[in-house]
Protein backbone atom coordinates (compact mmCIF):
# COMPACT_ATOMS: atom_id res chain seq x y z
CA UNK A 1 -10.73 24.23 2.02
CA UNK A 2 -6.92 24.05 2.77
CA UNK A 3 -5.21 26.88 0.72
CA UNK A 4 -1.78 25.30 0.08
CA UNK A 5 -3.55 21.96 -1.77
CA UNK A 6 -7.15 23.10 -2.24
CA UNK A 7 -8.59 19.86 -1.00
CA UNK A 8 -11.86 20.27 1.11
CA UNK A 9 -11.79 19.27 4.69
CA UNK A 10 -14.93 18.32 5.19
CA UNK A 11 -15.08 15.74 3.02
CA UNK A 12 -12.30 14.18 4.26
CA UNK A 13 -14.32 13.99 7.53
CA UNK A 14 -16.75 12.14 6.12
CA UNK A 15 -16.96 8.53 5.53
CA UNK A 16 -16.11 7.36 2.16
CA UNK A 17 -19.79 5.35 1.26
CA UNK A 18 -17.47 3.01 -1.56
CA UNK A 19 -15.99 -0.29 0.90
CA UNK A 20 -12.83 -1.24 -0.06
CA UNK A 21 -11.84 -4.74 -0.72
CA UNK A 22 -9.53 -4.98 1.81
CA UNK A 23 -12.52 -4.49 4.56
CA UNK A 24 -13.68 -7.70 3.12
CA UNK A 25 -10.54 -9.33 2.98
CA UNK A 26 -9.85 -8.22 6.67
CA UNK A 27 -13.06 -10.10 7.59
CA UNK A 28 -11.93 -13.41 6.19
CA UNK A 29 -8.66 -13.33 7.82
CA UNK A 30 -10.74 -12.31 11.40
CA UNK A 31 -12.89 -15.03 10.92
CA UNK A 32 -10.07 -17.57 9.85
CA UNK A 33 -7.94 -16.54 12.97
CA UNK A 34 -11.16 -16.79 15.86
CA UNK A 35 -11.30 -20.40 14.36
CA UNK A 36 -7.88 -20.87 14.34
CA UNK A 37 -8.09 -19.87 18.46
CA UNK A 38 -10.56 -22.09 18.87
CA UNK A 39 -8.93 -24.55 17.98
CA UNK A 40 -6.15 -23.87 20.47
CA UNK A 41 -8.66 -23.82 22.86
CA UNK A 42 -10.25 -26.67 22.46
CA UNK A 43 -6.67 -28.48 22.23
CA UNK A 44 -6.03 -26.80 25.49
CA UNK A 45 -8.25 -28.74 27.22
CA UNK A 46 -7.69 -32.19 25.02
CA UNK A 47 -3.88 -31.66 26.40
CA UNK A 48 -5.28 -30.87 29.87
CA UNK A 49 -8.02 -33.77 29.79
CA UNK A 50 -5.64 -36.94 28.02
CA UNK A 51 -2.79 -38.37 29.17
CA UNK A 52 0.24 -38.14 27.19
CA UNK A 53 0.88 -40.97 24.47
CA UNK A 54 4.68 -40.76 24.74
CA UNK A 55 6.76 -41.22 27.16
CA UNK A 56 8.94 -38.38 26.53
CA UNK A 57 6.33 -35.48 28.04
CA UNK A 58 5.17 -36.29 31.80
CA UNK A 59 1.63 -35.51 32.28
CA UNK A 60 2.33 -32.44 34.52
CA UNK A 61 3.82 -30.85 31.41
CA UNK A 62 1.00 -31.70 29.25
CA UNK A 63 -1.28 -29.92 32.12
CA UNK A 64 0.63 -26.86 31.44
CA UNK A 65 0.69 -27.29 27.66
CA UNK A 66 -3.06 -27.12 27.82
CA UNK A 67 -3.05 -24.49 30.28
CA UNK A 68 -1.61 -22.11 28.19
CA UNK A 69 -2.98 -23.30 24.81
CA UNK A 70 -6.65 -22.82 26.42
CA UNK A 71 -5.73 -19.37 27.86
CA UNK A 72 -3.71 -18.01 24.86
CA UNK A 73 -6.38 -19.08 22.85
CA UNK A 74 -9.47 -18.05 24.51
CA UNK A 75 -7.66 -14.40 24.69
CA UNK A 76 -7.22 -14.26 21.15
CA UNK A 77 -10.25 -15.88 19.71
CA UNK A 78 -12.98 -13.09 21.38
CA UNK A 79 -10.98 -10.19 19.62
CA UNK A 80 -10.74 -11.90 16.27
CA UNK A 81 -14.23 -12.72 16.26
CA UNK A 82 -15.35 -9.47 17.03
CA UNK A 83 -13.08 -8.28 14.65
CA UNK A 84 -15.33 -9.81 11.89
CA UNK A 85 -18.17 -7.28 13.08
CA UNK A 86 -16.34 -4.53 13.37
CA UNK A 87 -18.77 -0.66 12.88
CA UNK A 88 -17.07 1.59 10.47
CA UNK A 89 -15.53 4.20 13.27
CA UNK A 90 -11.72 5.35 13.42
CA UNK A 91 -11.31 3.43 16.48
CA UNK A 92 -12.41 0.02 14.82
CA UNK A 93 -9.57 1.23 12.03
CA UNK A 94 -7.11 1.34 14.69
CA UNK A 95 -8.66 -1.97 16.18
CA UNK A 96 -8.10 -3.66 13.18
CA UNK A 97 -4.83 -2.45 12.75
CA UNK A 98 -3.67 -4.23 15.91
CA UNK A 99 -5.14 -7.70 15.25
CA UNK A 100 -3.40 -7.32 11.58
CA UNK A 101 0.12 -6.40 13.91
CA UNK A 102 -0.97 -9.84 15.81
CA UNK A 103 -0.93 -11.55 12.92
CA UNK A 104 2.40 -10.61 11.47
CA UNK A 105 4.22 -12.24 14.48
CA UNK A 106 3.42 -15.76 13.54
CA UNK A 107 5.68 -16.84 9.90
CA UNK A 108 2.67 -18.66 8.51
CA UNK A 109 0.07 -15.62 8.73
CA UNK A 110 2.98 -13.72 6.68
CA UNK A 111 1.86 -14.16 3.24
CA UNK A 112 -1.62 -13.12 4.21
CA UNK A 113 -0.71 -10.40 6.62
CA UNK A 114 2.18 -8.28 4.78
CA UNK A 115 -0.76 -6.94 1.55
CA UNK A 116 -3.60 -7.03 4.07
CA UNK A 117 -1.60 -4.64 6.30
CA UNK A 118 -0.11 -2.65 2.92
CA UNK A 119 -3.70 -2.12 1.89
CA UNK A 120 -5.12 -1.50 5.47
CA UNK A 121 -2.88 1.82 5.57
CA UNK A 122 -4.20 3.16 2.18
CA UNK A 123 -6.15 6.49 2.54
CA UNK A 124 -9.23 5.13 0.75
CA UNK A 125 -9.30 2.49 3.73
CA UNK A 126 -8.83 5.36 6.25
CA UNK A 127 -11.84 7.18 4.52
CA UNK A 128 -13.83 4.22 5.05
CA UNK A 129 -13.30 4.19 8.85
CA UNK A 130 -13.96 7.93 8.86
CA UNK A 131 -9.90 7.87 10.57
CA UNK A 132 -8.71 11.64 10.37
């Protein structure tokens, strides 16, 4: 028990057994971004595959575009995916944390991102994860 507050350390240690909403929410936006990825992939190799329509791109340049679509994307999609599974330990907290971060660099994820990440830092969320 901490003497200046009186609030008992061990249960803070424990994991809270109530799941938040957000954990929920946090798994639709996981499994919403892996597809999103996937997509990338898969146009990574149509743009690698087809030749370009337009004259204005040469097909070395749509080569590339693929390129990096397909490797951008497959580097993103196996986090997010496993993101949707994640075990309630501090470290999947933390894990989460950092795809949320990911997904607050792109504008459109914005409106999604900015309350998921607000509620991800409450302490009942923290509890969840067992994060000390």
């Amino acid at each position: 028990m901490c003497k200046r507050c009186g609030f008992i350390l061990s249960e803070r240690t424990q994991p809270s057994p109530e799941k938040p909403p957000v954990v929920k929410w946090f798994v639709v936006y996981s499994a919403f971004m892996a597809v999103l990825y996937l997509l990338c992939v898969i146009a990574g190799i149509f743009f690698f595959i087809a030749e370009p329509s337009d004259r204005s791109r040469s097909a070395e340049e749509a080569r590339i575009t693929g390129i990096v679509f397909f490797i951008v994307g497959l580097l993103l999609f196996f986090p997010f995916a496993a993101g949707a599974f994640l075990p309630r330990k501090g470290w999947a907290w933390t894990f989460a944390l950092v795809l949320i971060c990911i997904g607050l660099t792109s504008m459109c994820c914005l409106p999604a991102t900015i309350p998921l990440l607000i509620f991800w830092l409450k302490p009942e969320t923290k509890t969840y994860f067992g994060k000390v």
